[in-house]
C-alpha atoms as a PDB file:
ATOM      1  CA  UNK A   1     122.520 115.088 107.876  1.00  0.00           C
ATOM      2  CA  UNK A   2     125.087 113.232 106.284  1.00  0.00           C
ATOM      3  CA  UNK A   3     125.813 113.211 102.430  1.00  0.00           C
ATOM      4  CA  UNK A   4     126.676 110.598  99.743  1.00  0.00           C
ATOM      5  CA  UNK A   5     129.730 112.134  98.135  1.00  0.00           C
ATOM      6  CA  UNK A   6     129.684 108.716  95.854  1.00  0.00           C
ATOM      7  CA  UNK A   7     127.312 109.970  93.139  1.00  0.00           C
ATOM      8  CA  UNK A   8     128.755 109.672  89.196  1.00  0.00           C
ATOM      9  CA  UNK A   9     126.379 112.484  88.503  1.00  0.00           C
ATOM     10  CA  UNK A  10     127.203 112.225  85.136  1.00  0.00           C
ATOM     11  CA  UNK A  11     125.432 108.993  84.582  1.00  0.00           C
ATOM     12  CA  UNK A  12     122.180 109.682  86.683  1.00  0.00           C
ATOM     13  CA  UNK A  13     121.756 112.799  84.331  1.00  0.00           C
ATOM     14  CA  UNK A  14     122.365 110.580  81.600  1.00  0.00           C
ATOM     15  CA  UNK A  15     119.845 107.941  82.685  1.00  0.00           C
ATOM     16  CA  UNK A  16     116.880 111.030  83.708  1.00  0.00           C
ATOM     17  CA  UNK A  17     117.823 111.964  79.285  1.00  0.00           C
ATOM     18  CA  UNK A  18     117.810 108.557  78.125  1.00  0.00           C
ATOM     19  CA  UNK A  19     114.051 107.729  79.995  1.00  0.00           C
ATOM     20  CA  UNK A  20     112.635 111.051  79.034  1.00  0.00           C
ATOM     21  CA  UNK A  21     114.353 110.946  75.414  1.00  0.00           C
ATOM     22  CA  UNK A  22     112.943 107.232  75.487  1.00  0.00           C
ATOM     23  CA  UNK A  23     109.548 108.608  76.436  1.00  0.00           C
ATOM     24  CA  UNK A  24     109.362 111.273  73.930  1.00  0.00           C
ATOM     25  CA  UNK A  25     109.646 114.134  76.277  1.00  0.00           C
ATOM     26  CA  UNK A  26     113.675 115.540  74.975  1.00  0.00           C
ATOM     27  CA  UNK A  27     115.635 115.432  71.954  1.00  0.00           C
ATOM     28  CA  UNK A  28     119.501 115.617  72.426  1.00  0.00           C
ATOM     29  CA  UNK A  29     119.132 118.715  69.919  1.00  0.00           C
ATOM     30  CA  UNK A  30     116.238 120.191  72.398  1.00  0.00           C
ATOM     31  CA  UNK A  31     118.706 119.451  75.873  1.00  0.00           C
ATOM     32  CA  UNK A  32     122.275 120.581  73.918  1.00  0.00           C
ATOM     33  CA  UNK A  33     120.289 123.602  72.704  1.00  0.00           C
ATOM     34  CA  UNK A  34     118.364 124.458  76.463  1.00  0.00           C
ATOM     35  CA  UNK A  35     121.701 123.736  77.933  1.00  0.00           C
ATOM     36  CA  UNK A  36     123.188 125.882  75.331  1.00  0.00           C
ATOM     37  CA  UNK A  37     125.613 123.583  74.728  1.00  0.00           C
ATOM     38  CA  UNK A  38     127.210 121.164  71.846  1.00  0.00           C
ATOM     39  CA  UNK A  39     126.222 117.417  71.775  1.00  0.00           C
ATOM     40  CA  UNK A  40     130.047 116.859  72.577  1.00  0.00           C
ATOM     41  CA  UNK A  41     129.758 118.981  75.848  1.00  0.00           C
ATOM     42  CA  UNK A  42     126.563 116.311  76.529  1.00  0.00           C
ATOM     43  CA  UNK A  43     128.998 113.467  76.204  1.00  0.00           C
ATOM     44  CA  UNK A  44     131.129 115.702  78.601  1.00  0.00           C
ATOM     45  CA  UNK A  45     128.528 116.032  81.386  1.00  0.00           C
ATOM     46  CA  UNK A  46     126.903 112.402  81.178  1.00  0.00           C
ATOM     47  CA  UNK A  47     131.301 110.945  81.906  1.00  0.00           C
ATOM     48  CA  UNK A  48     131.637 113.532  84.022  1.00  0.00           C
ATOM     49  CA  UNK A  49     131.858 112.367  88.149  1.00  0.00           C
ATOM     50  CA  UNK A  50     131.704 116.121  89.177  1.00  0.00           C
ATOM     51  CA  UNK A  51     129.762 119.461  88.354  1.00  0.00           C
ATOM     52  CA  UNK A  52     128.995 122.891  88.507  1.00  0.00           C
ATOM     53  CA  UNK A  53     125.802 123.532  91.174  1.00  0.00           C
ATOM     54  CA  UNK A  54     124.727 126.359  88.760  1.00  0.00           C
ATOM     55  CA  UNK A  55     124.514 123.467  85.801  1.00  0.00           C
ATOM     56  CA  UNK A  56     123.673 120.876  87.825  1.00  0.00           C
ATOM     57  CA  UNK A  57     120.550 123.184  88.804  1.00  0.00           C
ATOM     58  CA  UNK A  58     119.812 124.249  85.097  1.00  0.00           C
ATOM     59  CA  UNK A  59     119.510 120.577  84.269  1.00  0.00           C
ATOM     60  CA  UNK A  60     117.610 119.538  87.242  1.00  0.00           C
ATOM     61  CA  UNK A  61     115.483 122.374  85.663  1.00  0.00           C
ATOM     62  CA  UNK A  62     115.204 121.113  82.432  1.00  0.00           C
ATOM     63  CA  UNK A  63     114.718 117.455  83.161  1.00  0.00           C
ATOM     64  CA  UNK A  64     112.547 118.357  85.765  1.00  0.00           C
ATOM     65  CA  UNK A  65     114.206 116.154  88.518  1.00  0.00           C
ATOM     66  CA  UNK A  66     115.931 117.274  91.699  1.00  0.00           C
ATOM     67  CA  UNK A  67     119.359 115.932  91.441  1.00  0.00           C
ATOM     68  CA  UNK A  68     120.859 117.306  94.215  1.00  0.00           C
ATOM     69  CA  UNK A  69     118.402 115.396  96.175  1.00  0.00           C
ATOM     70  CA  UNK A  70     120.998 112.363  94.977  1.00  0.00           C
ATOM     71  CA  UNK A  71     123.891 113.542  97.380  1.00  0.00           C
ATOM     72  CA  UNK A  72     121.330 112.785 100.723  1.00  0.00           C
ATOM     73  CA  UNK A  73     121.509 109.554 102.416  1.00  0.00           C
ATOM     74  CA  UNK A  74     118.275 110.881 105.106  1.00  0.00           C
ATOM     75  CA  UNK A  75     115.224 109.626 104.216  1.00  0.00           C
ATOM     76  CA  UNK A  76     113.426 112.508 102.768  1.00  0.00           C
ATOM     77  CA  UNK A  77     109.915 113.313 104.170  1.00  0.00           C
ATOM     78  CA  UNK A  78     106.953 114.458 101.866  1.00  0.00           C
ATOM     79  CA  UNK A  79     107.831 118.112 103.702  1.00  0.00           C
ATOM     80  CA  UNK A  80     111.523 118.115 102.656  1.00  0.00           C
ATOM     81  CA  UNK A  81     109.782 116.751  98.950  1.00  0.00           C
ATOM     82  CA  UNK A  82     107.610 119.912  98.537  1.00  0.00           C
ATOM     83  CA  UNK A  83     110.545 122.316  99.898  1.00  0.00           C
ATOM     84  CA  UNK A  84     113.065 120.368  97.468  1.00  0.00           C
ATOM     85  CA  UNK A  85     110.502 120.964  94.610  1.00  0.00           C
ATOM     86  CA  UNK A  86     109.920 125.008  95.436  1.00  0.00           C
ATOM     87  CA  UNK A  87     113.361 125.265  95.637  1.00  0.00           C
ATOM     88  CA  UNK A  88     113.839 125.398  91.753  1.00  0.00           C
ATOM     89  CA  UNK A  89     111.873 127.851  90.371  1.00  0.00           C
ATOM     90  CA  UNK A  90     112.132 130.108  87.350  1.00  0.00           C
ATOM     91  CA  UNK A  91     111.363 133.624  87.375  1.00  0.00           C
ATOM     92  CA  UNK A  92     111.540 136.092  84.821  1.00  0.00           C
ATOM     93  CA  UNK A  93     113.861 133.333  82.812  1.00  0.00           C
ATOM     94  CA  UNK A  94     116.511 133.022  85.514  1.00  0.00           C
ATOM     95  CA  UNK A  95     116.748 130.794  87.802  1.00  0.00           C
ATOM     96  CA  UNK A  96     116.579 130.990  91.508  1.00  0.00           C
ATOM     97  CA  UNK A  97     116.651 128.976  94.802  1.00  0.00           C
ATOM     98  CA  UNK A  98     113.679 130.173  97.155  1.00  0.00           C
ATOM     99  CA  UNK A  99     111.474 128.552  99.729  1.00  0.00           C
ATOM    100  CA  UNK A 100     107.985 129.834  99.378  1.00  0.00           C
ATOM    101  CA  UNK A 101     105.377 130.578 102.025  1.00  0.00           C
ATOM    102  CA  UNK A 102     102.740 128.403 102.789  1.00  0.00           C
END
């Protein structure tokens, strides 16, 4: 598997807020507050190239799109798509990386 370590992460989150902020779906106030976070740490993720996994998780959380799914170049099957999407889940408020059984 080989991985695409050209991703400005900060803009692809930026671009997943904008369309769901465009659509009605988030408020900064609503992603700075679920990120517990200022609006100026927002400006900091959306310039920033790198970021923390446990963040970068949170957020996929929150905007309810995989983006470590970004850093793969493979083609991903619809298998890989439902283990990618049950590997995100939040339990008891935390959240945790887990592959459930079928």
């Amino acid at each position: 598997m080989q991985y695409n370590r050209n991703i400005h992460i900060g803009k692809a989150i930026k671009a997943k807020f904008e369309e769901q902020k465009a659509n009605g779906e988030i408020t900064k106030k609503e992603f700075a507050n679920r990120l517990n976070c200022s609006y100026q740490n927002l400006y900091h993720i959306f310039n920033s190239q790198d970021i923390y996994v446990s963040q970068l998780v949170k957020i996929s959380t929150i905007l309810n799109f995989n983006f470590l799914s970004l850093y793969q170049n493979d083609k991903i099957t619809e298998q890989n798509k439902t283990e990618i999407k049950m590997a995100l889940i939040i339990k008891d408020g935390n959240i945790i990386i887990s592959k459930l059984k079928d």
